[in-house]
PDB file of N, CA and C in Angstrom:
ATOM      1  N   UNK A   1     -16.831 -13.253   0.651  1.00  0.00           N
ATOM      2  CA  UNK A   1     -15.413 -13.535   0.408  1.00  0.00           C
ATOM      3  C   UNK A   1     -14.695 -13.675   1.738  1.00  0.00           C
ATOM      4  N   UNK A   2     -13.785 -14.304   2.124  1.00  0.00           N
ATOM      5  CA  UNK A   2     -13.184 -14.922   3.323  1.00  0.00           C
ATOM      6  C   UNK A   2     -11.988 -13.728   3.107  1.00  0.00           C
ATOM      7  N   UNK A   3     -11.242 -13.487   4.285  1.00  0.00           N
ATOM      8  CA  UNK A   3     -10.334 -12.498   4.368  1.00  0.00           C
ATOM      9  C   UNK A   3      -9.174 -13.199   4.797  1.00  0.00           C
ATOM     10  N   UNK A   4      -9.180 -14.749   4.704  1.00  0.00           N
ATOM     11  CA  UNK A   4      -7.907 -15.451   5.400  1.00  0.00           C
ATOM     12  C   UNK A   4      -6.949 -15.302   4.517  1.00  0.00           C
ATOM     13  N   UNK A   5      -7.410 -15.307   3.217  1.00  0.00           N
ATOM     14  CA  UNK A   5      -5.368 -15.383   2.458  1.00  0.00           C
ATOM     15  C   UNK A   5      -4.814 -14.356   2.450  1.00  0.00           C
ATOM     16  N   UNK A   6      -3.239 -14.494   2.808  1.00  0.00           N
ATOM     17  CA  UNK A   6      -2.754 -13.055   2.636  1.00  0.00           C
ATOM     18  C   UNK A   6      -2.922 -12.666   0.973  1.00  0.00           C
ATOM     19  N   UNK A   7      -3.157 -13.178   0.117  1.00  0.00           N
ATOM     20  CA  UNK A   7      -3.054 -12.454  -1.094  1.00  0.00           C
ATOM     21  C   UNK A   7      -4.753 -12.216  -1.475  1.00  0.00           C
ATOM     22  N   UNK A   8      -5.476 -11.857  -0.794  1.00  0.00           N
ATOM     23  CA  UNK A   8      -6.512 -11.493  -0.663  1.00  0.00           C
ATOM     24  C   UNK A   8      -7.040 -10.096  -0.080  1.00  0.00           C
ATOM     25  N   UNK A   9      -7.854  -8.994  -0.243  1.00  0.00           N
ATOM     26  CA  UNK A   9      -8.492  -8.131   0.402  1.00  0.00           C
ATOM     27  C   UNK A   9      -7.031  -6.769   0.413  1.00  0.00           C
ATOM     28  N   UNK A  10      -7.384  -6.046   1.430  1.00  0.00           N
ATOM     29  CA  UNK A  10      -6.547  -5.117   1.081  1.00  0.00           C
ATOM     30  C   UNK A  10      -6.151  -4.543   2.786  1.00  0.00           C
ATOM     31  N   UNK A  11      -4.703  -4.843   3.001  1.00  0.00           N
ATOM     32  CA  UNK A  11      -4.095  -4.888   3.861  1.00  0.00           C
ATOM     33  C   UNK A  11      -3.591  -3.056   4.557  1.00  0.00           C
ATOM     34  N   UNK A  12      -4.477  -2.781   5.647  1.00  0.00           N
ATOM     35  CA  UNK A  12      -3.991  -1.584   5.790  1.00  0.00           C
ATOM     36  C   UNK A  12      -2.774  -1.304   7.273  1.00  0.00           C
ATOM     37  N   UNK A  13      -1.714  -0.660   6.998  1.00  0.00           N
ATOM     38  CA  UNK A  13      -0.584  -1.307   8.453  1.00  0.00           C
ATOM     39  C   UNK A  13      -0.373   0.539   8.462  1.00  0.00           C
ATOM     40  N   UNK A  14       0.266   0.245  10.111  1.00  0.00           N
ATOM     41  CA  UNK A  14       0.449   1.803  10.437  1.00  0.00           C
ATOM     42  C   UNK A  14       2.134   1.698  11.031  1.00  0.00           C
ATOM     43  N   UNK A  15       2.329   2.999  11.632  1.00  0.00           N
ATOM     44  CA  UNK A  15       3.594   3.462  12.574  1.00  0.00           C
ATOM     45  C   UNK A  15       3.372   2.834  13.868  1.00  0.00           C
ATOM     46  N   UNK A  16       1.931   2.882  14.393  1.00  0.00           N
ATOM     47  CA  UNK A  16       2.314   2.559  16.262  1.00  0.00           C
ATOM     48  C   UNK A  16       0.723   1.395  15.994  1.00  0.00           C
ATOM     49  N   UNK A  17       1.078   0.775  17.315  1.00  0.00           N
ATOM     50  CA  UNK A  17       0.085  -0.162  18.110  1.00  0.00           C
ATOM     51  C   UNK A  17      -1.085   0.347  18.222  1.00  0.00           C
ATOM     52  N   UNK A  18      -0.730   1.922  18.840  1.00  0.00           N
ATOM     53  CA  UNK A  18      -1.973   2.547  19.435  1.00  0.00           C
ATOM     54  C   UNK A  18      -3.244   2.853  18.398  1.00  0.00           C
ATOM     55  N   UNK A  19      -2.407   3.031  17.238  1.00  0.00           N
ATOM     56  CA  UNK A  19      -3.122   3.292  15.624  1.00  0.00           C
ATOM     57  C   UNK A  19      -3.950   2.512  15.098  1.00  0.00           C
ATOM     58  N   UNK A  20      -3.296   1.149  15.174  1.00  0.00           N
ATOM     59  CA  UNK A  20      -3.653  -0.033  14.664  1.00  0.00           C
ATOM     60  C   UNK A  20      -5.411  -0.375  15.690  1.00  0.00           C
ATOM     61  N   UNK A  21      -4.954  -0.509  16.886  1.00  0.00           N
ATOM     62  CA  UNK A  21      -5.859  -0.919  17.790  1.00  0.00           C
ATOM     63  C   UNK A  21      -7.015   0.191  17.690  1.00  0.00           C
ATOM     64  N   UNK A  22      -6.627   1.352  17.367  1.00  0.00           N
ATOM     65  CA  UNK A  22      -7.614   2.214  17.640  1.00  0.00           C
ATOM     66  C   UNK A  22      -8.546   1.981  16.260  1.00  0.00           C
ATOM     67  N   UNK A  23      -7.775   1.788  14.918  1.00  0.00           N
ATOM     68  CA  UNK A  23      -8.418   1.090  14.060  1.00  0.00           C
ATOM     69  C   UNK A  23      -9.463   0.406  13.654  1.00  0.00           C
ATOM     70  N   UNK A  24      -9.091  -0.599  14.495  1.00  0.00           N
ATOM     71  CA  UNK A  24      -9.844  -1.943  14.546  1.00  0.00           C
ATOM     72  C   UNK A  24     -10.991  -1.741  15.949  1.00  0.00           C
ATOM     73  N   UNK A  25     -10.614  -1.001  16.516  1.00  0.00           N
ATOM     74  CA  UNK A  25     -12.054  -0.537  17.384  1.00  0.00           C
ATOM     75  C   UNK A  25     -13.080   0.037  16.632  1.00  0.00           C
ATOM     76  N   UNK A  26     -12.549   1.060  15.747  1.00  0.00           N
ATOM     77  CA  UNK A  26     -13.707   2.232  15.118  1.00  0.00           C
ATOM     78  C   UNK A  26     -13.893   1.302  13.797  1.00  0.00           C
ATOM     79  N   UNK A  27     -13.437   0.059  13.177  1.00  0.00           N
ATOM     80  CA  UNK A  27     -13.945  -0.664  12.310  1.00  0.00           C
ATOM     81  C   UNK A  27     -14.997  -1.874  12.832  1.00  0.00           C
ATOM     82  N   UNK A  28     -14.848  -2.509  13.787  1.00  0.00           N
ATOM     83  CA  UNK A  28     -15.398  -3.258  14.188  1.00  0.00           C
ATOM     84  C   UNK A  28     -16.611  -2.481  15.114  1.00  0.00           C
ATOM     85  N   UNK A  29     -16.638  -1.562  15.424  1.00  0.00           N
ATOM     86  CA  UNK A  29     -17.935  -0.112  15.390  1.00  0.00           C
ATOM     87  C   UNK A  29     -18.739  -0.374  14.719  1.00  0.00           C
ATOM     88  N   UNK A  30     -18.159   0.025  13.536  1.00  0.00           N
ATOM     89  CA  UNK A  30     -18.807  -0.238  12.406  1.00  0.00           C
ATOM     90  C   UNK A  30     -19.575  -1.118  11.566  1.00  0.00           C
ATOM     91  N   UNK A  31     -19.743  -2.304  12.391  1.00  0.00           N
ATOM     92  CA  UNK A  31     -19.537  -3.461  11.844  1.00  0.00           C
ATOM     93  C   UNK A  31     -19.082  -4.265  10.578  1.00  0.00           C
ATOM     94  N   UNK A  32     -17.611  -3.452  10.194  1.00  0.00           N
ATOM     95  CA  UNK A  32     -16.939  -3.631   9.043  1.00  0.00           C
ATOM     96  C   UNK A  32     -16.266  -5.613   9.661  1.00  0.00           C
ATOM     97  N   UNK A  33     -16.341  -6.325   8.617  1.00  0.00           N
ATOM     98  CA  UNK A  33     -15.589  -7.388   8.717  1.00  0.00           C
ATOM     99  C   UNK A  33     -14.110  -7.172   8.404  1.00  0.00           C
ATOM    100  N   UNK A  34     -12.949  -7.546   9.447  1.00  0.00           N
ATOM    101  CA  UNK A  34     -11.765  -7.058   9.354  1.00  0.00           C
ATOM    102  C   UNK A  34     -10.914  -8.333   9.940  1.00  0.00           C
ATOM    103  N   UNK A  35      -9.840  -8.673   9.353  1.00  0.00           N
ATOM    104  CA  UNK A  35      -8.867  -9.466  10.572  1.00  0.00           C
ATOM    105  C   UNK A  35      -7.513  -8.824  10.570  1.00  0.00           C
ATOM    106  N   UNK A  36      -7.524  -8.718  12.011  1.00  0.00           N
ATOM    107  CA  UNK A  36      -6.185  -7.858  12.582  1.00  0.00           C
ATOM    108  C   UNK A  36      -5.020  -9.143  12.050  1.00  0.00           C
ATOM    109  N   UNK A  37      -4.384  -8.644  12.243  1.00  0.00           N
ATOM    110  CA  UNK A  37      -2.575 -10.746  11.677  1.00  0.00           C
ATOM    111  C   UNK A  37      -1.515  -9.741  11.938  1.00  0.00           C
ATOM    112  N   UNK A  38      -0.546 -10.680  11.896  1.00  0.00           N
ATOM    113  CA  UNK A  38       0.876  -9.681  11.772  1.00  0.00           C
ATOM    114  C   UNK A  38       1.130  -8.921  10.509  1.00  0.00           C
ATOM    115  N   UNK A  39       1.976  -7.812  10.393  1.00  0.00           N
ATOM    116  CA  UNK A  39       1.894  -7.293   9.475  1.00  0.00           C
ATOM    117  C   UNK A  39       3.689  -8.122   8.582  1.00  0.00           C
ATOM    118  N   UNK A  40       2.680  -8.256   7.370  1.00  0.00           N
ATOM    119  CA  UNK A  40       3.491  -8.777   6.315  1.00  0.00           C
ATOM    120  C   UNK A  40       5.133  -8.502   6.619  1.00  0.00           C
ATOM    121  N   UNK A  41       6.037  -9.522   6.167  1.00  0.00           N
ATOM    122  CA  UNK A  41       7.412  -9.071   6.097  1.00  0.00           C
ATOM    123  C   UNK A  41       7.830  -7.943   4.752  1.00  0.00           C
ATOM    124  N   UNK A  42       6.617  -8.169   3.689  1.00  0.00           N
ATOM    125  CA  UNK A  42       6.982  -7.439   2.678  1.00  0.00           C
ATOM    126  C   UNK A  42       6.432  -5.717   2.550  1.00  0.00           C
ATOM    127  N   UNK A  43       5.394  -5.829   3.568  1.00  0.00           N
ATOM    128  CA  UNK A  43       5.304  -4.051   4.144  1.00  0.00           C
ATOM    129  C   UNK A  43       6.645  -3.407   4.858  1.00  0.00           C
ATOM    130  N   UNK A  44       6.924  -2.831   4.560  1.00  0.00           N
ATOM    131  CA  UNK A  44       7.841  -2.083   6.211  1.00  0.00           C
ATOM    132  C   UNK A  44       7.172  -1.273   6.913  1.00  0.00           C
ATOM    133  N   UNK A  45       6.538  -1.709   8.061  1.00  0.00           N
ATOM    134  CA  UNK A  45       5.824  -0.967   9.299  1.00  0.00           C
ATOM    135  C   UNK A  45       6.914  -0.553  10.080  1.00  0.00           C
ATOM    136  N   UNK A  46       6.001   0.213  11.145  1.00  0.00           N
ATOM    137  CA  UNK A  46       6.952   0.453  12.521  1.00  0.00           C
ATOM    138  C   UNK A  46       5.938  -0.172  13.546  1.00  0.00           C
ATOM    139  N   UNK A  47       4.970  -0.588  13.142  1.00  0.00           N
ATOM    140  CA  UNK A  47       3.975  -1.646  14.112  1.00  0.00           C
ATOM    141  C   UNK A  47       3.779  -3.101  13.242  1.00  0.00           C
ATOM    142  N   UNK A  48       3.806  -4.018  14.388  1.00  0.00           N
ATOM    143  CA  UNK A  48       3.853  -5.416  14.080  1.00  0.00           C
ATOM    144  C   UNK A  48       2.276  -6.105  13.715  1.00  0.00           C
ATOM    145  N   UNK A  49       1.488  -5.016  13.872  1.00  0.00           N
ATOM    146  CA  UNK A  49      -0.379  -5.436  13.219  1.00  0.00           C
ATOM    147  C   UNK A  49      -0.909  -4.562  12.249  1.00  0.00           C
ATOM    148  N   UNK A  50      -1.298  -5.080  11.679  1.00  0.00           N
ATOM    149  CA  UNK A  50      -1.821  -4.820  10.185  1.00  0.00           C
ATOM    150  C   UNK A  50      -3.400  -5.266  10.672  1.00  0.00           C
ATOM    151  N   UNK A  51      -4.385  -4.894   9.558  1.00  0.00           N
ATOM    152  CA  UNK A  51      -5.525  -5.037   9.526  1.00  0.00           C
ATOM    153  C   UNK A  51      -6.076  -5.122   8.086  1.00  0.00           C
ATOM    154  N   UNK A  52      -6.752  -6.426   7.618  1.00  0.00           N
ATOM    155  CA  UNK A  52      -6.839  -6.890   6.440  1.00  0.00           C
ATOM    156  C   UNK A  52      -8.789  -6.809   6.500  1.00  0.00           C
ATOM    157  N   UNK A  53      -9.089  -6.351   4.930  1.00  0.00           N
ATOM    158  CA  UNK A  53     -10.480  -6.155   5.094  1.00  0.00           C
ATOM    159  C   UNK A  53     -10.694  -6.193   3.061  1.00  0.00           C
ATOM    160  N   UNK A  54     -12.190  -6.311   3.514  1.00  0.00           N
ATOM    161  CA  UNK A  54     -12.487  -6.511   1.875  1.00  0.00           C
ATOM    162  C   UNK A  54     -12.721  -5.504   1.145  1.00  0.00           C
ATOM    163  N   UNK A  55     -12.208  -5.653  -0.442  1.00  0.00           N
ATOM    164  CA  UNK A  55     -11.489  -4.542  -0.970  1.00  0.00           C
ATOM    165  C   UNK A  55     -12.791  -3.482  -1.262  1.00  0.00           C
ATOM    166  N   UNK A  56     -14.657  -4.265  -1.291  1.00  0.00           N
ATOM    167  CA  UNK A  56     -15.602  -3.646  -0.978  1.00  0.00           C
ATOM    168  C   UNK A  56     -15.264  -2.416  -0.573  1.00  0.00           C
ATOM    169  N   UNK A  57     -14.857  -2.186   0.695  1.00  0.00           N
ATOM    170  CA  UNK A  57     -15.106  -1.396   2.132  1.00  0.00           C
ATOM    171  C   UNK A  57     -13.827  -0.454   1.792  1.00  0.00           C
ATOM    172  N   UNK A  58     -13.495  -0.180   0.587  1.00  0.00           N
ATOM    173  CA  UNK A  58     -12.040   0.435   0.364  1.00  0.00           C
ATOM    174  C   UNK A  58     -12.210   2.092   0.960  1.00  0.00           C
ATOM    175  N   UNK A  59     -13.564   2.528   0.391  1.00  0.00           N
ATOM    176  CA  UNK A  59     -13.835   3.803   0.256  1.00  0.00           C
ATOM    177  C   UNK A  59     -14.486   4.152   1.482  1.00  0.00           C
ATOM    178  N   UNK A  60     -15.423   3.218   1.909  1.00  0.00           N
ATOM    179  CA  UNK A  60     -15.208   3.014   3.207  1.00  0.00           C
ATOM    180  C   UNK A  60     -14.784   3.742   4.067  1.00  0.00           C
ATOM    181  N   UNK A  61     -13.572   2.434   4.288  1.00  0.00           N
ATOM    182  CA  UNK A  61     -11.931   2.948   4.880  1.00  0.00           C
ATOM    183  C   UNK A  61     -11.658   4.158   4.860  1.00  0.00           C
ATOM    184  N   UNK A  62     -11.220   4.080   3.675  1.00  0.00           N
ATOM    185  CA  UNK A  62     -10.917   5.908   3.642  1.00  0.00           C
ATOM    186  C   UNK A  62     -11.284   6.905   3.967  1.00  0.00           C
ATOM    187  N   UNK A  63     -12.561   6.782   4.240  1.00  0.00           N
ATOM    188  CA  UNK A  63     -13.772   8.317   4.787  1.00  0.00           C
ATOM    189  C   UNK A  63     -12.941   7.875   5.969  1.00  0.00           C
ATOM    190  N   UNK A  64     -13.371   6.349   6.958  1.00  0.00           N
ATOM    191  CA  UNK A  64     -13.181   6.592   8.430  1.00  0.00           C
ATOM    192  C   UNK A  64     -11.481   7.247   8.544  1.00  0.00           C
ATOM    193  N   UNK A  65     -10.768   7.011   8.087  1.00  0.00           N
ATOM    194  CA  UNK A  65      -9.276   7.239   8.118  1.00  0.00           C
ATOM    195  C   UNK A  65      -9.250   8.762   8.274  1.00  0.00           C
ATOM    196  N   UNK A  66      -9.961   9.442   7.314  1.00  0.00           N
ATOM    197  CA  UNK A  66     -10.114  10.905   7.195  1.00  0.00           C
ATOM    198  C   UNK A  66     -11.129  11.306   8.541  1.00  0.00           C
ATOM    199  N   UNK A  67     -11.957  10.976   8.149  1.00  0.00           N
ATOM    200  CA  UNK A  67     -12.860  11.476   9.305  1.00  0.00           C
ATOM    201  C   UNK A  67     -12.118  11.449  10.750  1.00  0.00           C
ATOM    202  N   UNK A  68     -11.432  10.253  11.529  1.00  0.00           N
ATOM    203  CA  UNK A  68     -11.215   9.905  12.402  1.00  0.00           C
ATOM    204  C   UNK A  68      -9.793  10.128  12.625  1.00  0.00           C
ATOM    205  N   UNK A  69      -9.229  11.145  11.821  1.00  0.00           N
ATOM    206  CA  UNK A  69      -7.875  10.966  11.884  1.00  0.00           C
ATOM    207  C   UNK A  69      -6.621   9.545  12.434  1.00  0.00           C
ATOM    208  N   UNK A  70      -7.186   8.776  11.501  1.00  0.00           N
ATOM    209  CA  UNK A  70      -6.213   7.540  11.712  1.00  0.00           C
ATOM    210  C   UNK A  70      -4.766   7.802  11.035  1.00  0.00           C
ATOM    211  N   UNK A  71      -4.253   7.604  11.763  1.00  0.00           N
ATOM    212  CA  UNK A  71      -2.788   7.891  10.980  1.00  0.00           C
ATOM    213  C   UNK A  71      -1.869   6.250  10.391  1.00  0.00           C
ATOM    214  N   UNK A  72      -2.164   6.241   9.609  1.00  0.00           N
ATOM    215  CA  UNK A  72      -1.660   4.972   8.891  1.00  0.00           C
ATOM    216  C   UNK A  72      -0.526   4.910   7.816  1.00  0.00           C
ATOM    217  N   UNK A  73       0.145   3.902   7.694  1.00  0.00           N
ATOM    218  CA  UNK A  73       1.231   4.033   6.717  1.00  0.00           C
ATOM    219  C   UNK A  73       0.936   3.949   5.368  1.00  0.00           C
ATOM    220  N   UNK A  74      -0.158   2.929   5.373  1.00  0.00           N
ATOM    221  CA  UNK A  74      -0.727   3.378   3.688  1.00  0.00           C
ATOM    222  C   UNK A  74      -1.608   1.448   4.106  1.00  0.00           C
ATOM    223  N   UNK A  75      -2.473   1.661   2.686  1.00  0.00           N
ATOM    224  CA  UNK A  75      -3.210   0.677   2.121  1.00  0.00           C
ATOM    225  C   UNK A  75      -2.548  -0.124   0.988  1.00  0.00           C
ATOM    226  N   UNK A  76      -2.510  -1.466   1.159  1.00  0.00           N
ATOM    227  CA  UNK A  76      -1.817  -2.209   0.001  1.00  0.00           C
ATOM    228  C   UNK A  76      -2.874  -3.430  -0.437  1.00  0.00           C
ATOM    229  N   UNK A  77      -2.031  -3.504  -1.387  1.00  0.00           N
ATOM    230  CA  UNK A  77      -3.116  -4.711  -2.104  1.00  0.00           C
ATOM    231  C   UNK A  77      -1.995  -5.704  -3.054  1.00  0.00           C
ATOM    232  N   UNK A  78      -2.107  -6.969  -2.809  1.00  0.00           N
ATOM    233  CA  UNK A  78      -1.763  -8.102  -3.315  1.00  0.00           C
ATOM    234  C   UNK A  78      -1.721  -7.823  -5.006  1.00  0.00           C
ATOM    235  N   UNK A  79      -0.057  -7.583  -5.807  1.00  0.00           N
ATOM    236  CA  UNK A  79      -0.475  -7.759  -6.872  1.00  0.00           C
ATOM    237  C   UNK A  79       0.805  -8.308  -7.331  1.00  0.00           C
ATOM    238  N   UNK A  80       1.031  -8.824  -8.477  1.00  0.00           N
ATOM    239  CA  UNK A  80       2.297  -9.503  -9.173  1.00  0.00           C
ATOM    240  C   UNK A  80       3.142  -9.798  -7.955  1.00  0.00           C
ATOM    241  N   UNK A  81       2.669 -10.770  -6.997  1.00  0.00           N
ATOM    242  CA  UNK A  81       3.819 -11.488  -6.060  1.00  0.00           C
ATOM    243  C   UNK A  81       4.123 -10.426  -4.504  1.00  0.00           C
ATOM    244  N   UNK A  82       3.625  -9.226  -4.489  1.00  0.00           N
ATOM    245  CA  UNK A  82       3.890  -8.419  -3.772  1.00  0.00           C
ATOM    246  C   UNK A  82       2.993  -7.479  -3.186  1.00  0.00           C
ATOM    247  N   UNK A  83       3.308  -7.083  -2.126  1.00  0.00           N
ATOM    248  CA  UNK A  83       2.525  -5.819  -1.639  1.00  0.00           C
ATOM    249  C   UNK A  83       2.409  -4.345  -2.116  1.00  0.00           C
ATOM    250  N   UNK A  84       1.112  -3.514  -2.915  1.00  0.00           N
ATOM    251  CA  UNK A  84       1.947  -2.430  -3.863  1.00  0.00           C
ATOM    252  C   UNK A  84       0.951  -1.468  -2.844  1.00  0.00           C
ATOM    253  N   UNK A  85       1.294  -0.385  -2.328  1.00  0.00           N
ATOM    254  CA  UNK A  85       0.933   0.971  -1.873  1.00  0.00           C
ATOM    255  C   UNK A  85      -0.267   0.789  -2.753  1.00  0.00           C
ATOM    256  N   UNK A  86      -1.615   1.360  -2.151  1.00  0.00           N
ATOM    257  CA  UNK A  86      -2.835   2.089  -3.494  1.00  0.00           C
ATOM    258  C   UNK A  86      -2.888   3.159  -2.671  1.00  0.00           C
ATOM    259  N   UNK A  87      -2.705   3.273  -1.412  1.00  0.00           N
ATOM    260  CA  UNK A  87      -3.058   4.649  -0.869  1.00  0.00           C
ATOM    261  C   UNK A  87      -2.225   4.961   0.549  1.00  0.00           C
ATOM    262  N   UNK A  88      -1.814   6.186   0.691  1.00  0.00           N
ATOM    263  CA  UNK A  88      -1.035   6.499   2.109  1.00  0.00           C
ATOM    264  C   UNK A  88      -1.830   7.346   3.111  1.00  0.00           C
ATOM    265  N   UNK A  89      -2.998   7.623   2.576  1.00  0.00           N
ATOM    266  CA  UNK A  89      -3.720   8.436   3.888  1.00  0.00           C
ATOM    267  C   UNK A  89      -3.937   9.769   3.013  1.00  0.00           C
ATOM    268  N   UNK A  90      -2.970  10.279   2.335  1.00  0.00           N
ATOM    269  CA  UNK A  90      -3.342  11.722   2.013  1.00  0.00           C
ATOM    270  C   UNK A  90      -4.327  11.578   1.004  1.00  0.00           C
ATOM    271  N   UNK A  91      -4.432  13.241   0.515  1.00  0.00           N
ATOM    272  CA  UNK A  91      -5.309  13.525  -0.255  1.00  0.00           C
ATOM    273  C   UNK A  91      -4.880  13.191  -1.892  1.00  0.00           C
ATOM    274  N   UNK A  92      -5.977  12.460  -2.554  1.00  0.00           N
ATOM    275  CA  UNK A  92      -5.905  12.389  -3.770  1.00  0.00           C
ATOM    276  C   UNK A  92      -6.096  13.645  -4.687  1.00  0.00           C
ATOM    277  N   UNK A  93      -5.352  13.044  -5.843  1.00  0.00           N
ATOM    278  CA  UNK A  93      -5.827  13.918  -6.689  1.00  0.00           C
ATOM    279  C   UNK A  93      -6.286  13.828  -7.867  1.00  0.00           C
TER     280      UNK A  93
END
């Protein structure tokens, strides 16, 4: 599956640069397929990069986020026209 459309895959955006980048280092580690883009007008970040990846690698994600203490604003996913939260980092329940 290609990760170019924005209404595709599942878009994860943070608070800072440093987050984002550090991100996409420990994903591309990994050899997770990811593309960094600007982050959507319909997220509200406090950083201007987002990192889009396939919705596969969801759980993934989430271990490294936990494991690696990534601090992120949350995980979204393309649904009825919009960007909807599926996850903010914390613990489920």
């Amino acid at each position: 599956m290609s990760i170019d459309s924005n209404e595709c895959g599942i878009v994860m955006s943070f608070d800072s640069t440093q987050q984002a980048l550090r991100a996409e280092m420990l994903m591309e580690y990994m050899d997770m397929e990811i593309d960094t883009f600007p982050t959507p007008k319909e997220i509200t970040a406090g950083c201007a990069l987002s990192i889009r990846f396939d919705a596969e690698l969801l759980e993934q994600v989430k271990q490294l986020v936990r494991t690696e203490h990534v601090v992120i604003r949350g995980l979204f996913e393309w649904a009825e026209g919009t960007y909807q939260c599926i996850w903010n980092g914390g613990e489920e329940s």
